[in-house]
Protein backbone atom coordinates (compact mmCIF):
# COMPACT_ATOMS: atom_id res chain seq x y z
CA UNK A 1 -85.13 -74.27 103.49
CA UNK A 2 -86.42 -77.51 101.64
CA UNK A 3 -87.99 -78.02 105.39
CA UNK A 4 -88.88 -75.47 106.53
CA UNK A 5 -90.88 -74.50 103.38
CA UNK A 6 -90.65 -77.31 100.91
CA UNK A 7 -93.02 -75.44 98.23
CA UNK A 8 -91.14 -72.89 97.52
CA UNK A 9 -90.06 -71.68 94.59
CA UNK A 10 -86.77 -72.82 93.36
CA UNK A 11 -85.90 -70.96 89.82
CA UNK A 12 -82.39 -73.13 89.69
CA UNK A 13 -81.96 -76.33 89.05
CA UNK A 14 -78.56 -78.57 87.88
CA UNK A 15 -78.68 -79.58 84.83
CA UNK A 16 -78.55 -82.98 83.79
CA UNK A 17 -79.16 -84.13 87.88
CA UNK A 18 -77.90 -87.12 88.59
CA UNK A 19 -74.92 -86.53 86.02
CA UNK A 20 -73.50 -83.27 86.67
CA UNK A 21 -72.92 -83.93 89.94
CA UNK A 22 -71.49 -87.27 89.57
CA UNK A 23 -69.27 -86.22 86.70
CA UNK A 24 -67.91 -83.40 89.11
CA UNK A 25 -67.17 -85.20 92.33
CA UNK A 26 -65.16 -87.65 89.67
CA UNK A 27 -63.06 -85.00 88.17
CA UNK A 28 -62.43 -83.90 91.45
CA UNK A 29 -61.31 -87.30 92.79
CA UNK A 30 -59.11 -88.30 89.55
CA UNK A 31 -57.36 -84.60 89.70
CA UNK A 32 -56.52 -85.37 93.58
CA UNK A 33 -55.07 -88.75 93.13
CA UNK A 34 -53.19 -88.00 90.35
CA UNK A 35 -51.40 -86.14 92.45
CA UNK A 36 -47.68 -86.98 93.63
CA UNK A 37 -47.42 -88.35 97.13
CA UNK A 38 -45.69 -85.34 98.63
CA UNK A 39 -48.31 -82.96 98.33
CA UNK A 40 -50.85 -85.46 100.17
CA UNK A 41 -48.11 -85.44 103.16
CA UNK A 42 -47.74 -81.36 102.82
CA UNK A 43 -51.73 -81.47 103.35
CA UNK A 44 -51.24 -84.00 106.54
CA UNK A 45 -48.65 -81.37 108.27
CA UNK A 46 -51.11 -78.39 107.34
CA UNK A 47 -54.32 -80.13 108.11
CA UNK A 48 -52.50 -81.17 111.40
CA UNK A 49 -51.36 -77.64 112.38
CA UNK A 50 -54.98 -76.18 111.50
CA UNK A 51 -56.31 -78.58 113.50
CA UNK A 52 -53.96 -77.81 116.46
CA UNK A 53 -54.03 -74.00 115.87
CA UNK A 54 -58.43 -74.71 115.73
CA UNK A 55 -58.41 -76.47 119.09
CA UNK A 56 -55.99 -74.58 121.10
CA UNK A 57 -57.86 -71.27 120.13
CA UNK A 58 -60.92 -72.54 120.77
CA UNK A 59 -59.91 -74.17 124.58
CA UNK A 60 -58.88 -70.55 125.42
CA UNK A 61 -61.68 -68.47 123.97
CA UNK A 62 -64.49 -70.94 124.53
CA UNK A 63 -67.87 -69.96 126.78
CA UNK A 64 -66.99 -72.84 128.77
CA UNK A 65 -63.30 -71.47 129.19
CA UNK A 66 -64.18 -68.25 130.05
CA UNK A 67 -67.20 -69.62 132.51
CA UNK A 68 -65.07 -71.68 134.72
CA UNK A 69 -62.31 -68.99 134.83
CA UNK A 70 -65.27 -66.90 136.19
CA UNK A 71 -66.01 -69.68 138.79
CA UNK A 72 -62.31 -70.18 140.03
CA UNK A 73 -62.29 -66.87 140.51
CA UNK A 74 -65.63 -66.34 142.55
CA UNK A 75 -65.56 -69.88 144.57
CA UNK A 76 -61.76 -70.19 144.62
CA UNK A 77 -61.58 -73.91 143.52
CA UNK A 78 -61.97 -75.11 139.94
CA UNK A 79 -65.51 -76.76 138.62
């Protein structure tokens, strides 16, 4: 939107910019590293399995999947 039409009107802006924002990504970062090791290896496994869940789902529902299962089927030999 700030491209496409870069005059237009914006009613919301942060407050205090630069140090909102700042101040924010911060917290966030202290909260997350004060936490105990364990929990970063729990996210590791889950991140992992999303990940492997993401990509296997995707290989079998993809365009591309479904187009060359279309082509083995109509030529008889894969692309």
């Amino acid at each position: 939107m700030r491209y496409v039409e870069p005059r237009a009107h914006r009613p919301f802006r942060a407050p205090l910019f630069p140090l909102v924002p700042i101040l924010g990504i911060a917290t966030c970062l202290l909260l997350m590293f004060s936490l105990p090791v364990e929990n970063w290896w729990r996210l590791g496994a889950w991140l992992l399995a999303g990940m492997l869940i993401y990509f296997a789902y995707g290989r079998t529902h993809s365009v591309l999947a479904a187009r060359r299962a279309s082509g083995v089927s109509r030529e008889g030999a894969g692309i």
